[in-house]
Protein backbone atom coordinates (compact mmCIF):
# COMPACT_ATOMS: atom_id res chain seq x y z
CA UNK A 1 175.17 -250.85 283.94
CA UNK A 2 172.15 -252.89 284.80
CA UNK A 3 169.58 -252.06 287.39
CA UNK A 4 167.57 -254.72 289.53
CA UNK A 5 164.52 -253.87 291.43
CA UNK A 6 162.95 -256.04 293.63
CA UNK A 7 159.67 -255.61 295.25
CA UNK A 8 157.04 -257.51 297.08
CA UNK A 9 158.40 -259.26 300.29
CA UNK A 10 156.64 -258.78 303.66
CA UNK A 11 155.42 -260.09 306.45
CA UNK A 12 152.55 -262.85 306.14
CA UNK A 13 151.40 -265.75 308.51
CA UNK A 14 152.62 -269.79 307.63
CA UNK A 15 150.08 -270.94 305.15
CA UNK A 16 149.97 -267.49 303.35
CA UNK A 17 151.28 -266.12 299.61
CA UNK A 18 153.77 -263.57 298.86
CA UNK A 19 154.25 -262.35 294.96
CA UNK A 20 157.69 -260.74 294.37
CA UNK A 21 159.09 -258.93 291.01
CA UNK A 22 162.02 -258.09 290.09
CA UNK A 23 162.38 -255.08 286.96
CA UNK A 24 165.33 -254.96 285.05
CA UNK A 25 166.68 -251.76 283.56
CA UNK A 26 169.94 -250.48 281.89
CA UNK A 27 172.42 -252.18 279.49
CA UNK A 28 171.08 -255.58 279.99
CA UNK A 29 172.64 -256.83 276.08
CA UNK A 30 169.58 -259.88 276.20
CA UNK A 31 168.45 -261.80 278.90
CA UNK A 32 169.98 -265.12 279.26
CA UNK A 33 168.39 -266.08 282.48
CA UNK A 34 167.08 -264.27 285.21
CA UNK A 35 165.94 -266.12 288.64
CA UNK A 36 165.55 -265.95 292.56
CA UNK A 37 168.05 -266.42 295.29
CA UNK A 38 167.84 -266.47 299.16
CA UNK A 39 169.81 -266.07 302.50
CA UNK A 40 168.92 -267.19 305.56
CA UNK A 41 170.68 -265.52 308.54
CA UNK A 42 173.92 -267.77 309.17
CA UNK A 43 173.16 -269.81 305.71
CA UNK A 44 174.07 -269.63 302.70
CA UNK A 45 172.78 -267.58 299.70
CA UNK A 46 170.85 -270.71 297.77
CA UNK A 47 169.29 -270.60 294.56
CA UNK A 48 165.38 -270.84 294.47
CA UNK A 49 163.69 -271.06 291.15
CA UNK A 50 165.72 -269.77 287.45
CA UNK A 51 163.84 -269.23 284.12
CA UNK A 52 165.47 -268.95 280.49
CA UNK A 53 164.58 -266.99 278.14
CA UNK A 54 162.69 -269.48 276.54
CA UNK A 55 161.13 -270.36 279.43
CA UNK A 56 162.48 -273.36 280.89
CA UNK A 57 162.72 -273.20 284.98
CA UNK A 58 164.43 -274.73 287.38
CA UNK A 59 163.39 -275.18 291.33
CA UNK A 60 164.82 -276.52 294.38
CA UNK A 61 163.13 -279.30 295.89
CA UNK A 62 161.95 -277.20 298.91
CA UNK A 63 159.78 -275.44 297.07
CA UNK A 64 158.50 -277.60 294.09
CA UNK A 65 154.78 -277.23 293.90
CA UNK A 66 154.53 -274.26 296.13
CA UNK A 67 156.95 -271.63 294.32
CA UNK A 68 156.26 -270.27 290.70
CA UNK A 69 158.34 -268.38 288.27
CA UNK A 70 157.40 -266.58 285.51
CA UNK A 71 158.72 -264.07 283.68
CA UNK A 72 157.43 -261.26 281.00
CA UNK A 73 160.44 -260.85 278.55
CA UNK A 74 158.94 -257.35 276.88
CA UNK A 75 159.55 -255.76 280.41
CA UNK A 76 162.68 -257.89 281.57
CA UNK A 77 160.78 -258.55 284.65
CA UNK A 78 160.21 -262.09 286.89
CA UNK A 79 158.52 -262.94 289.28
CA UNK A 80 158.28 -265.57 292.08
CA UNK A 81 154.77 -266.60 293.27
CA UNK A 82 155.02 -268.18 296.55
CA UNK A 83 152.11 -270.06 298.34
CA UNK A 84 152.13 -272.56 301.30
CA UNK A 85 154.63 -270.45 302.98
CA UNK A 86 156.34 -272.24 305.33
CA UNK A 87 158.49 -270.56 308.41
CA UNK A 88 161.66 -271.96 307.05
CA UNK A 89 161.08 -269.83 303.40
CA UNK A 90 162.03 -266.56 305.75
CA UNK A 91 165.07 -265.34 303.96
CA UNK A 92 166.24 -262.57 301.99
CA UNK A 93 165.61 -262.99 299.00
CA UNK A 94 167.83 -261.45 295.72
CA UNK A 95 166.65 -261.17 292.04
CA UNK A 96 169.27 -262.24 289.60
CA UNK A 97 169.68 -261.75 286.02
CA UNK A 98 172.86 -263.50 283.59
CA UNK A 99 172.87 -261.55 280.20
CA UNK A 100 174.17 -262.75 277.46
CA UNK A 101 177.42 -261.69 277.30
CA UNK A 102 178.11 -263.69 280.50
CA UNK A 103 177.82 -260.78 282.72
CA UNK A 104 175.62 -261.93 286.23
CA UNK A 105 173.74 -259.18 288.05
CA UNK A 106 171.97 -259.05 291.52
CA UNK A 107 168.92 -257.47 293.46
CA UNK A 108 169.87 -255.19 296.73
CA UNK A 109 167.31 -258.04 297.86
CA UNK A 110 163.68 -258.33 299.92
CA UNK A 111 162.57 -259.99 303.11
CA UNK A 112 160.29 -262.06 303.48
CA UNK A 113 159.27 -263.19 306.55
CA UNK A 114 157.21 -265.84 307.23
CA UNK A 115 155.62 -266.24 311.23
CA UNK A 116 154.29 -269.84 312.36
């Protein structure tokens, strides 16, 4: 079984930065690709930003050059740096991880909430 702990969402003003992590624990079997989702209320769950194991990421265009994902591979953990919050990134957002025996794991999820 594999774990996923989010943390860092919160409330902060348009304009403002949010950091969130997301730890990975359990029978993980190597880390294909872990990455960050969201759901807006009445939307769909969308993907946000995904990084490989060796490091190559992937964004959506709504957040290219505001959003940044990193992750530290010793400690199975990513994160998602997010400045120029805008009132439209309020979501819930879910942590992700795809091991490499083709198993896909999620987050319980964090809000983030963004005010104008």
């Amino acid at each position: 079984q594999v774990q996923l702990v989010e943390s860092g969402g919160g409330l902060v003003q348009a304009g403002g930065s949010l950091t969130l992590s997301c730890a990975a624990s359990g029978s993980i079997f190597g880390v294909n690709a872990m990455g960050w989702y969201r759901q807006a209320p009445g939307q769909q769950r969308e993907l946000v930003a995904t990084i490989t194991s060796d490091g190559r990421t992937i964004y959506v265009d709504s957040v290219k050059g505001r959003f940044t994902i990193s992750r530290d591979n010793a400690k199975n953990t990513v994160y998602l740096r997010m400045n120029s919050l805008k009132p439209e990134d309020t979501a819930v957002y879910y942590c992700k991880l795809n091991n490499r025996l083709g198993g896909a794991y999620w987050g319980e999820g964090t809000q983030v909430t963004v005010s104008s």
